[in-house]
N, C-alpha and C. Protein backbone atom coordinates (compact mmCIF):
# COMPACT_ATOMS: atom_id res chain seq x y z
N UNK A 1 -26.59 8.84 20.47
CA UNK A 1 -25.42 9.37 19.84
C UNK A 1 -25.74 9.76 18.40
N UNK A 2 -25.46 10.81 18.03
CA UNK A 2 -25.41 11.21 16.33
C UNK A 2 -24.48 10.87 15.60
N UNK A 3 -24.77 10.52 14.98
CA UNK A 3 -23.50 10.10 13.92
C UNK A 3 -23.33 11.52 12.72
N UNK A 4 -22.09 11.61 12.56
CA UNK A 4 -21.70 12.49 11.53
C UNK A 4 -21.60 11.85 10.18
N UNK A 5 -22.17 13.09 9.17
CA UNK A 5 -22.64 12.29 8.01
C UNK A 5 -21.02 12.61 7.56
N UNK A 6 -20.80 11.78 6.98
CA UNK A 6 -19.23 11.48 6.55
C UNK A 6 -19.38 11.73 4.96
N UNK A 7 -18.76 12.85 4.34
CA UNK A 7 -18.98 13.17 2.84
C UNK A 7 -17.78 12.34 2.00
N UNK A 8 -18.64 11.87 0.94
CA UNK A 8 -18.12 11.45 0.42
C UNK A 8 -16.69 11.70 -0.66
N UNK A 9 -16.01 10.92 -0.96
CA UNK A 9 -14.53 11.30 -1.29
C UNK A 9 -14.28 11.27 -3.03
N UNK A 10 -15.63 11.38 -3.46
CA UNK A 10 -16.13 11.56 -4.97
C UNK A 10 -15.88 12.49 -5.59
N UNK A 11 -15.00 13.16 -6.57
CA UNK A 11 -15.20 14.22 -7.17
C UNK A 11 -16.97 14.89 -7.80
N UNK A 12 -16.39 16.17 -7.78
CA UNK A 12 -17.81 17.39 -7.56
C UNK A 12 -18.73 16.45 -9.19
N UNK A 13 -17.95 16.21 -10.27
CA UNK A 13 -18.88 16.46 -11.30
C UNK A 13 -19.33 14.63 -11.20
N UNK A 14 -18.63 13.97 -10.18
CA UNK A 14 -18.92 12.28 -10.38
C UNK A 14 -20.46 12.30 -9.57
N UNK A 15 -20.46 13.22 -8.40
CA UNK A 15 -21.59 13.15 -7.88
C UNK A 15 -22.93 13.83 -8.58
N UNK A 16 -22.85 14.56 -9.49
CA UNK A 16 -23.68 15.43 -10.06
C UNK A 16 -24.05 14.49 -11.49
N UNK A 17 -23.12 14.04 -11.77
CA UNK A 17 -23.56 12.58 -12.89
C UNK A 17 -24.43 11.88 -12.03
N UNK A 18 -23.91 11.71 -10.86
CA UNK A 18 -24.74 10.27 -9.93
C UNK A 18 -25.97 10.89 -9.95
N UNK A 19 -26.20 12.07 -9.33
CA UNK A 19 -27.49 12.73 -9.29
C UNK A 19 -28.53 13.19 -10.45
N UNK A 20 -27.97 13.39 -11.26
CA UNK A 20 -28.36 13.69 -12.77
C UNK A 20 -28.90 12.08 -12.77
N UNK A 21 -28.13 11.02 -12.92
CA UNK A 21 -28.45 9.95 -13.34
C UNK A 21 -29.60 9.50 -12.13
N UNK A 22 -29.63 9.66 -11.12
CA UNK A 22 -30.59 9.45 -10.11
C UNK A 22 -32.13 10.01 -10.46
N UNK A 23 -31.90 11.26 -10.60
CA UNK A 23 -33.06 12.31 -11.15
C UNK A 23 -33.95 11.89 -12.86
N UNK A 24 -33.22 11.18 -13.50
CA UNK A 24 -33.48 10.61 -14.78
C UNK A 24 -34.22 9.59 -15.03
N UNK A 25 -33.76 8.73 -13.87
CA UNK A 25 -34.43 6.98 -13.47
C UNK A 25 -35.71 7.28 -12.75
N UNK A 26 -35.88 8.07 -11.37
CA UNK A 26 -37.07 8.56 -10.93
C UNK A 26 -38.19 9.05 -12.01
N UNK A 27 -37.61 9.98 -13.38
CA UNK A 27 -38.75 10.33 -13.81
C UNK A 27 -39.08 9.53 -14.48
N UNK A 28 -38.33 8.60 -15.06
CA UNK A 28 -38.83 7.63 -16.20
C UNK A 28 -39.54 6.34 -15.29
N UNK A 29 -39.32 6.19 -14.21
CA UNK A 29 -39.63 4.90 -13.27
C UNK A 29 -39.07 3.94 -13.72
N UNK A 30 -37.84 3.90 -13.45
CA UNK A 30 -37.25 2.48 -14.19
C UNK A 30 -36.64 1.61 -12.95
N UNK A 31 -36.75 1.84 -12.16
CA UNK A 31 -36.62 0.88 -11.01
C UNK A 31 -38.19 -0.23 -11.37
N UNK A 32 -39.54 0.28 -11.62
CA UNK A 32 -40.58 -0.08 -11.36
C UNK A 32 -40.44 -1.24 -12.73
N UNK A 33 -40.02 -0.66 -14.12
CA UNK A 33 -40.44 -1.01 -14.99
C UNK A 33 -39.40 -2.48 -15.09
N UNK A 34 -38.13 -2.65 -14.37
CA UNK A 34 -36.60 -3.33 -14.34
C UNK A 34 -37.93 -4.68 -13.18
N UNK A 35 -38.61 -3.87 -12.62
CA UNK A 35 -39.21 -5.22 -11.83
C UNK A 35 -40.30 -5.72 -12.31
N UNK A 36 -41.19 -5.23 -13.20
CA UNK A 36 -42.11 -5.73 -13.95
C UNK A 36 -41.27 -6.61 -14.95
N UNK A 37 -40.27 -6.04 -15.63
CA UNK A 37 -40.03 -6.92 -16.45
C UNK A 37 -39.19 -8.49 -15.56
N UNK A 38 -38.78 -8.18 -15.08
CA UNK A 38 -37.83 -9.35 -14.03
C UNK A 38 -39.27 -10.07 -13.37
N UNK A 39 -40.19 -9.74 -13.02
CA UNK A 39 -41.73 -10.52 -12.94
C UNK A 39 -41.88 -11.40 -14.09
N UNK A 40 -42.05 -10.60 -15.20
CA UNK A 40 -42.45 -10.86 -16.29
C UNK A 40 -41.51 -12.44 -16.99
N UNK A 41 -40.36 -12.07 -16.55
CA UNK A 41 -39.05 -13.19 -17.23
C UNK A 41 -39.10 -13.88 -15.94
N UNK A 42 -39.62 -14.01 -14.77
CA UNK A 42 -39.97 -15.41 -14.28
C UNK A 42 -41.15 -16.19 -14.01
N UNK A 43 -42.10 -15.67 -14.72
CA UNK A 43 -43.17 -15.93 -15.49
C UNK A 43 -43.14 -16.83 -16.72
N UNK A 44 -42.51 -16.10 -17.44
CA UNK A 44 -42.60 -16.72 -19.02
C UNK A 44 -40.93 -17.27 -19.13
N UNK A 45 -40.23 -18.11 -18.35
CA UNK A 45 -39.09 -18.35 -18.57
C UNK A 45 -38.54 -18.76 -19.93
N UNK A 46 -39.63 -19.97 -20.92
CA UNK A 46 -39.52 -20.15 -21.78
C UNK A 46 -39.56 -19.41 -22.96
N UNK A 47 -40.53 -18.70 -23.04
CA UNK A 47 -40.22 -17.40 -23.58
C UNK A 47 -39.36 -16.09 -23.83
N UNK A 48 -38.76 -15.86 -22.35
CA UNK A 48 -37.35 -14.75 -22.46
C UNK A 48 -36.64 -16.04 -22.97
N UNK A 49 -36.47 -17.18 -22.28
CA UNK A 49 -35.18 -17.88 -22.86
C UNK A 49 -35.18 -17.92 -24.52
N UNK A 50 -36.38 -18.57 -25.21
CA UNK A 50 -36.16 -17.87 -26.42
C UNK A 50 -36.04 -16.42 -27.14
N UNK A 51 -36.47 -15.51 -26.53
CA UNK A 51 -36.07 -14.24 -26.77
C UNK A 51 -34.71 -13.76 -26.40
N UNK A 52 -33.95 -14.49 -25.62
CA UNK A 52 -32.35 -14.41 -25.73
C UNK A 52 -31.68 -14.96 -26.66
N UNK A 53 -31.72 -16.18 -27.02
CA UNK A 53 -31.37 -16.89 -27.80
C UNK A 53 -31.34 -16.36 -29.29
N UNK A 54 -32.11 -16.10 -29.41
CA UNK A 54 -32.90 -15.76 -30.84
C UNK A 54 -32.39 -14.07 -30.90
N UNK A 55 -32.36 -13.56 -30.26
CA UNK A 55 -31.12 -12.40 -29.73
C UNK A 55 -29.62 -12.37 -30.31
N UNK A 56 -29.13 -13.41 -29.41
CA UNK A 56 -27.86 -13.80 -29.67
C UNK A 56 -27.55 -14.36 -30.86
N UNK A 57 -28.08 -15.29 -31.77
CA UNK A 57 -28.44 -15.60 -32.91
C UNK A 57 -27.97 -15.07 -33.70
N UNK A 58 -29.29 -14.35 -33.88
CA UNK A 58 -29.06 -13.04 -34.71
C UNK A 58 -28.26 -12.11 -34.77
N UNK A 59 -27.55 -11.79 -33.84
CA UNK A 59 -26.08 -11.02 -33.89
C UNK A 59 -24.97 -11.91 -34.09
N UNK A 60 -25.15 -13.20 -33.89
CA UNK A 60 -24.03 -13.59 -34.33
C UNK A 60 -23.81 -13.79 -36.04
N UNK A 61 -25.41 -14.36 -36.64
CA UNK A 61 -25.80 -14.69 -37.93
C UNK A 61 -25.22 -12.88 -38.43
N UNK A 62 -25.47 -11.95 -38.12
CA UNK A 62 -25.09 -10.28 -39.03
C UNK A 62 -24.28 -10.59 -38.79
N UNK A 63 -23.24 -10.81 -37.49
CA UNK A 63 -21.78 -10.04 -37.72
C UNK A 63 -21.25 -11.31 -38.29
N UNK A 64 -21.43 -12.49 -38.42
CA UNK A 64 -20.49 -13.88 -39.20
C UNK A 64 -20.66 -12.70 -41.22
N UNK A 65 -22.43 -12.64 -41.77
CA UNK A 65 -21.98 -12.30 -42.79
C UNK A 65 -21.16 -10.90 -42.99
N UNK A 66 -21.29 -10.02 -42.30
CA UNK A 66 -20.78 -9.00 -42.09
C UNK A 66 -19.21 -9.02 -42.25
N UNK A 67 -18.53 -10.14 -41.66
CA UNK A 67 -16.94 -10.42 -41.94
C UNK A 67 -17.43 -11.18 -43.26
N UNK A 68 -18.17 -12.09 -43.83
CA UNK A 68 -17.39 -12.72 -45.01
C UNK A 68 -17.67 -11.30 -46.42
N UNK A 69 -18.64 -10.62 -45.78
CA UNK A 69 -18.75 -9.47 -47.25
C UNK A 69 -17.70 -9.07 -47.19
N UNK A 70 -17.09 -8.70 -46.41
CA UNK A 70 -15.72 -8.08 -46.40
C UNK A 70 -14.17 -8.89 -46.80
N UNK A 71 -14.29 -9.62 -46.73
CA UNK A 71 -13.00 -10.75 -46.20
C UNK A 71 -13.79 -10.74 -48.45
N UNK A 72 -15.03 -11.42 -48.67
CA UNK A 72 -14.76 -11.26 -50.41
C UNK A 72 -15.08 -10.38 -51.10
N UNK A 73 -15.05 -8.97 -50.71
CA UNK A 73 -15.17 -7.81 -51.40
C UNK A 73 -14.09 -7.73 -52.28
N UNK A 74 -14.21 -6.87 -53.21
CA UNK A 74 -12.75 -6.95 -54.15
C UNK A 74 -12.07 -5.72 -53.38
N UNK A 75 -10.53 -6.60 -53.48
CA UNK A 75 -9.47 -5.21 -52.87
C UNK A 75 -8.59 -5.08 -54.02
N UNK A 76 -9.33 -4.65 -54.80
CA UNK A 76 -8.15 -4.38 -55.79
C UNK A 76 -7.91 -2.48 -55.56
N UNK A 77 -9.10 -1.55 -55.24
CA UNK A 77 -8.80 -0.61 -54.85
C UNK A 77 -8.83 -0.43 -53.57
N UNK A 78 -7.25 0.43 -52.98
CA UNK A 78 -7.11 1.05 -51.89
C UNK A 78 -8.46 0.96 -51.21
N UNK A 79 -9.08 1.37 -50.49
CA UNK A 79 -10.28 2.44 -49.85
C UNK A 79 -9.73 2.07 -48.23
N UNK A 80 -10.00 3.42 -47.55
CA UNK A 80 -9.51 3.52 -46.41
C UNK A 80 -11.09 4.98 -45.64
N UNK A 81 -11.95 3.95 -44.73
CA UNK A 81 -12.89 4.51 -44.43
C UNK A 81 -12.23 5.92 -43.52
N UNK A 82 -13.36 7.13 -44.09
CA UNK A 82 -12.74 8.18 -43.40
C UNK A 82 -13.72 8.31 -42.28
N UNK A 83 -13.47 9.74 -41.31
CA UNK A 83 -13.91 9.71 -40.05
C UNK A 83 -15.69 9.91 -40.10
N UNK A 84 -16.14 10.29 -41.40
CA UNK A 84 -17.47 10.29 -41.66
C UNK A 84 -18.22 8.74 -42.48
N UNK A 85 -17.14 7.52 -42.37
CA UNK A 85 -17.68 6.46 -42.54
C UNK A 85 -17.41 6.18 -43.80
N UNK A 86 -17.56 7.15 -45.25
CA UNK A 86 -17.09 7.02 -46.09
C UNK A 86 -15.86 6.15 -46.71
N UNK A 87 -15.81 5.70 -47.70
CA UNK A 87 -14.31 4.95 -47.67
C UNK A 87 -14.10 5.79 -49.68
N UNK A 88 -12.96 6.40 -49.26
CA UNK A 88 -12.12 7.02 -50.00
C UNK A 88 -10.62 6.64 -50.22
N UNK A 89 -9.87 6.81 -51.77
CA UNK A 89 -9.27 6.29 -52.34
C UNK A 89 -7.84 6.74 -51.16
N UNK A 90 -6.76 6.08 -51.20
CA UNK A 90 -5.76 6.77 -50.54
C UNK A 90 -4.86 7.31 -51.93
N UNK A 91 -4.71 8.68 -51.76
CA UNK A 91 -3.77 9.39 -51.99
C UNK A 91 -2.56 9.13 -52.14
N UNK A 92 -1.77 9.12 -52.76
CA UNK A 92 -0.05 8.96 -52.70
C UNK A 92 -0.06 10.64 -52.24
N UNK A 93 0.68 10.57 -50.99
CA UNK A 93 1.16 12.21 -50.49
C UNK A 93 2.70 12.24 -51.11
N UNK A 94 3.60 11.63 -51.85
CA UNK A 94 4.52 12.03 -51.96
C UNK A 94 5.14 13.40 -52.78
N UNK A 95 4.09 13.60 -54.10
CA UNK A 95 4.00 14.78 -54.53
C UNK A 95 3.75 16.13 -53.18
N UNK A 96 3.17 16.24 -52.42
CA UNK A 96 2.70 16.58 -51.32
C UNK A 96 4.00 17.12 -50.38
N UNK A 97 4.50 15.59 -50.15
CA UNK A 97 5.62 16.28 -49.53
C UNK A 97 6.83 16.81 -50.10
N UNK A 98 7.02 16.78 -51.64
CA UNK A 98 7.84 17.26 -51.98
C UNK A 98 7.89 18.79 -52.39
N UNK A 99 6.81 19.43 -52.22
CA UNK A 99 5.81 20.28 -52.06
C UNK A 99 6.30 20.67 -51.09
N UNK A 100 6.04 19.96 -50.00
CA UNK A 100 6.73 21.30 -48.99
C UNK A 100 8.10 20.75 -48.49
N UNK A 101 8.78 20.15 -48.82
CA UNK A 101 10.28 19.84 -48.68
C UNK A 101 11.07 20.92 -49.93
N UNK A 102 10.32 21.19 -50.66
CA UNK A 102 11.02 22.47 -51.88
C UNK A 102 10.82 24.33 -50.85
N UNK A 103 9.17 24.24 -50.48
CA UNK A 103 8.81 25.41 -49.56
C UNK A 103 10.18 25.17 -48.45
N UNK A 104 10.53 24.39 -47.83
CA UNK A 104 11.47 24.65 -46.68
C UNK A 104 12.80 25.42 -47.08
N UNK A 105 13.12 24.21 -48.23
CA UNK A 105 14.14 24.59 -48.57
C UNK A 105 14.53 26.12 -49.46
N UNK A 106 13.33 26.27 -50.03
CA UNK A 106 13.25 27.63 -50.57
C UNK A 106 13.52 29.09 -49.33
N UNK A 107 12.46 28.69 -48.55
CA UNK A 107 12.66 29.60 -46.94
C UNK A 107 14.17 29.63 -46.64
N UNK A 108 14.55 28.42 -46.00
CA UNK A 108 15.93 28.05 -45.90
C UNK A 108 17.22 29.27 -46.69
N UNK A 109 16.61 28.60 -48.41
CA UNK A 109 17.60 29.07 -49.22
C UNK A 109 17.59 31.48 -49.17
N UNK A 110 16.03 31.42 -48.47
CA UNK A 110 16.05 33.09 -48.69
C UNK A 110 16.40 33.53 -47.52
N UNK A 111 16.68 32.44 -46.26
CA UNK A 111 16.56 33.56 -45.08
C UNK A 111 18.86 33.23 -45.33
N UNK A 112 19.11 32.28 -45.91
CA UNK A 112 20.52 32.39 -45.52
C UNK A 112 21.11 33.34 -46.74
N UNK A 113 20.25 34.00 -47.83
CA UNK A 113 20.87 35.70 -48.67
C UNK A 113 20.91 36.26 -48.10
N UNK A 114 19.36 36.22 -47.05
CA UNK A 114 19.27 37.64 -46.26
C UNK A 114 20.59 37.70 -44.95
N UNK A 115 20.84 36.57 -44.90
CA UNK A 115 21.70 36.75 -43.58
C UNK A 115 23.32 37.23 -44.63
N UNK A 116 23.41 36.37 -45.59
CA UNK A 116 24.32 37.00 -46.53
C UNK A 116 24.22 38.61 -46.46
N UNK A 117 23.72 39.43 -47.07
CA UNK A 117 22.99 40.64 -47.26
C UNK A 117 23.44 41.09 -46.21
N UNK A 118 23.30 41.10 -45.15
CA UNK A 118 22.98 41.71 -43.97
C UNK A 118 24.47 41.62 -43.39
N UNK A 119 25.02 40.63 -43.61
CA UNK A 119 26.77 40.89 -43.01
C UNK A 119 27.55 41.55 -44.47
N UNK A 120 27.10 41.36 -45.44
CA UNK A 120 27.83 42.48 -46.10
C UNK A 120 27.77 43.81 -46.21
N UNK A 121 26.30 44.02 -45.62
CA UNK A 121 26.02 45.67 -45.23
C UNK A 121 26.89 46.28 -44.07
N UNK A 122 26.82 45.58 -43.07
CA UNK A 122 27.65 45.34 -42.03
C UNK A 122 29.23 45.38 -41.96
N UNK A 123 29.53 44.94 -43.18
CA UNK A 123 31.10 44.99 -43.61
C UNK A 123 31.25 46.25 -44.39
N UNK A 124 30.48 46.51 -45.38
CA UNK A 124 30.41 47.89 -46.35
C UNK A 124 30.41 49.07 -45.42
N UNK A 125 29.63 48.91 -44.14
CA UNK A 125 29.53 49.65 -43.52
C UNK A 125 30.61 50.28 -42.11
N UNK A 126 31.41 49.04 -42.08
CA UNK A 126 32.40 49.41 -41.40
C UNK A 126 33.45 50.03 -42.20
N UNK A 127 33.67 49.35 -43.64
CA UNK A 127 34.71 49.59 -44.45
C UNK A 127 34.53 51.53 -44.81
N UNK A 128 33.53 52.17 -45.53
CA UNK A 128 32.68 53.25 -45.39
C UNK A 128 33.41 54.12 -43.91
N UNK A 129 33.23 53.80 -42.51
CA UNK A 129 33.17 54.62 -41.75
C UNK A 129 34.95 54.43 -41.21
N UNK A 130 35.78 53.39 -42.12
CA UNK A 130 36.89 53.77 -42.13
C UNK A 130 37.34 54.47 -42.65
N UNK A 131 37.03 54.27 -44.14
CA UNK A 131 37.13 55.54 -45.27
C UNK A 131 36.86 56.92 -44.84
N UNK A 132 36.02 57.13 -44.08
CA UNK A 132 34.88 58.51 -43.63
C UNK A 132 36.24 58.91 -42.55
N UNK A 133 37.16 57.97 -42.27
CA UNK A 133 38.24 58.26 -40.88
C UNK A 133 39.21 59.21 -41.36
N UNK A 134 39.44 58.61 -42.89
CA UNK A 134 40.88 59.23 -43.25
C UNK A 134 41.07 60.74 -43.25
N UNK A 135 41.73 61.34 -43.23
CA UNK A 135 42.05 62.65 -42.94
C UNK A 135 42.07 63.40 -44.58
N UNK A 136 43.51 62.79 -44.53
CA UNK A 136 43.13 62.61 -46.21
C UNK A 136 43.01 61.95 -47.37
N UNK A 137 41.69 62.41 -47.97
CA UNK A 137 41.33 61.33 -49.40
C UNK A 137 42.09 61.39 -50.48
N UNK A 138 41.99 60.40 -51.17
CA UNK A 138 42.61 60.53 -52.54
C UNK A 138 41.34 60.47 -53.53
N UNK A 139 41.81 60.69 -54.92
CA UNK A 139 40.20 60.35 -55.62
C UNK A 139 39.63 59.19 -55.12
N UNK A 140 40.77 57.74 -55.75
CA UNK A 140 40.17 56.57 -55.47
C UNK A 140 38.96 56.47 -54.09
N UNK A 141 39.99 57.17 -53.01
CA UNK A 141 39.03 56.73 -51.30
C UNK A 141 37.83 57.28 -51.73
N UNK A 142 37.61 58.59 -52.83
CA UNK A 142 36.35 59.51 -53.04
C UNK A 142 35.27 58.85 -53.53
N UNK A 143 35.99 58.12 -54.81
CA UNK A 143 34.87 57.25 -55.71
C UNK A 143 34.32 56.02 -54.84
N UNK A 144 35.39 55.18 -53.81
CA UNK A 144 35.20 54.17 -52.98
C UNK A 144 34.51 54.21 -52.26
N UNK A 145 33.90 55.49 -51.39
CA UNK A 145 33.52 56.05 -50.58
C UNK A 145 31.90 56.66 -51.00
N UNK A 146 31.56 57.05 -52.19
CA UNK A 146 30.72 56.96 -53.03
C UNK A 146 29.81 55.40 -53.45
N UNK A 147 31.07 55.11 -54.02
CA UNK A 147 30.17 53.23 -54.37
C UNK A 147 30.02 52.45 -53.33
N UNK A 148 30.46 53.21 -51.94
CA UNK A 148 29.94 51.70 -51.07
C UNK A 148 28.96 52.56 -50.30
N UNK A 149 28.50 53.83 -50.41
CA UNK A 149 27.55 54.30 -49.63
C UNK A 149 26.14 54.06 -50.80
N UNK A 150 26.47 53.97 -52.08
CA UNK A 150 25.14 53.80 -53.26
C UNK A 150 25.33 52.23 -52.73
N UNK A 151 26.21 51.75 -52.81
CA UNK A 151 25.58 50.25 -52.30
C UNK A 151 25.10 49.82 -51.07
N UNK A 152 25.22 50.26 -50.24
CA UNK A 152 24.58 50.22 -48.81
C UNK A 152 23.23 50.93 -48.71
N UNK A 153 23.13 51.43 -49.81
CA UNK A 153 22.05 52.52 -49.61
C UNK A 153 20.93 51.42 -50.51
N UNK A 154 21.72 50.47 -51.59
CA UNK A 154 21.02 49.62 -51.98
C UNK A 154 20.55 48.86 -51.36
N UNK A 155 21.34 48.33 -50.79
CA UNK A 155 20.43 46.85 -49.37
C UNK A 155 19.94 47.50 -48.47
N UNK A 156 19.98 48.60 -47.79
CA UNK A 156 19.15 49.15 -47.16
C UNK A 156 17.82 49.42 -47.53
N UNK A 157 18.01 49.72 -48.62
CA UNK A 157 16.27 50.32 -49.16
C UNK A 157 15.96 48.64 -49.41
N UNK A 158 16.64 47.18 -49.95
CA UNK A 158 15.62 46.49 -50.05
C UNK A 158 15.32 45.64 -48.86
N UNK A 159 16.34 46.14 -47.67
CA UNK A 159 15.55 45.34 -46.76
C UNK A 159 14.65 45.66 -45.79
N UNK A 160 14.37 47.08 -46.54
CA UNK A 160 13.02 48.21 -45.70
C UNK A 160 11.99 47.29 -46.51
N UNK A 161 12.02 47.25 -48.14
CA UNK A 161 11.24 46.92 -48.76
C UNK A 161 10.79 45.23 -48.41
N UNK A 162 11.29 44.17 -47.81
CA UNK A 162 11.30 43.34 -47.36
C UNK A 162 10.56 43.37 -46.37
N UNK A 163 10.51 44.29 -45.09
CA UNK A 163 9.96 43.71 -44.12
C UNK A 163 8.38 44.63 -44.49
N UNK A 164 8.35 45.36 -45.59
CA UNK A 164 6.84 45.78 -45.62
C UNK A 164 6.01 44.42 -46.28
């Protein structure tokens, strides 16, 4: 009977790591070298055992002084390590944000003229094409009819000049 090779239920790039990582160990021979040394450490038991020890030790002896340099470093200044390891002063951002809490409000304060602006053109401009209705003018409707077309003609030209 043949058996069907049954594929595995691994995503494409997990198997290509596996294989990559397969292909890596073959060239270096580290299956060979994992059993020489595992020979080697039941051979000399006394020896790896002190070479662990003396291992462990020693990482514990760095990282114990490693916390007390720190724990009595002086903190009298801020420092806050940045993403390149560095340790730099912290900043007060509040100037910063008031900085751009003025920019908002400035935006804010120009887009609600322009919306101002823009419904009074809108009103000038209806008022204008009532005037433009009457049949007949009087001076006043003439001069009225005059000053609201120079004024429409004003916000018009600056809100051409605006969007250039």
């Amino acid at each position: 009977m043949k058996t069907k090779k049954v594929k595995k239920d691994l995503p494409r790039y997990k198997r290509k790591l596996r294989y990559a990582c397969w292909r890596i160990s073959e060239y270096w021979r580290v299956r060979n070298k994992v059993e020489k040394c595992n020979q080697w450490a039941t051979d000399n038991k006394k020896t790896f055992f002190a070479l662990v020890v003396g291992t462990l030790v020693f990482a514990s002896v760095a990282t114990f002084i490693s916390i007390l340099y720190d724990l009595t470093k002086a903190t009298s200044v801020k420092e806050q390590p940045d993403f390149s390891g560095r340790t730099e002063k912290i900043e007060n951002i509040q100037p910063m944000m008031n900085g751009l809490r003025q920019i908002e409000e400035t935006k804010k304060n120009e887009k609600l003229e322009l919306k101002q602006l823009t419904d009074k053109g809108v009103a000038i401009h209806k008022e204008l094409d009532s005037l433009l209705a009457i049949s007949e003018k009087s001076h006043e409707d003439s001069i009225r009819i005059v000053q609201d077309y120079r004024q429409l003609q004003h916000i018009v030209n600056f809100l051409k000049r605006r969007k250039e």
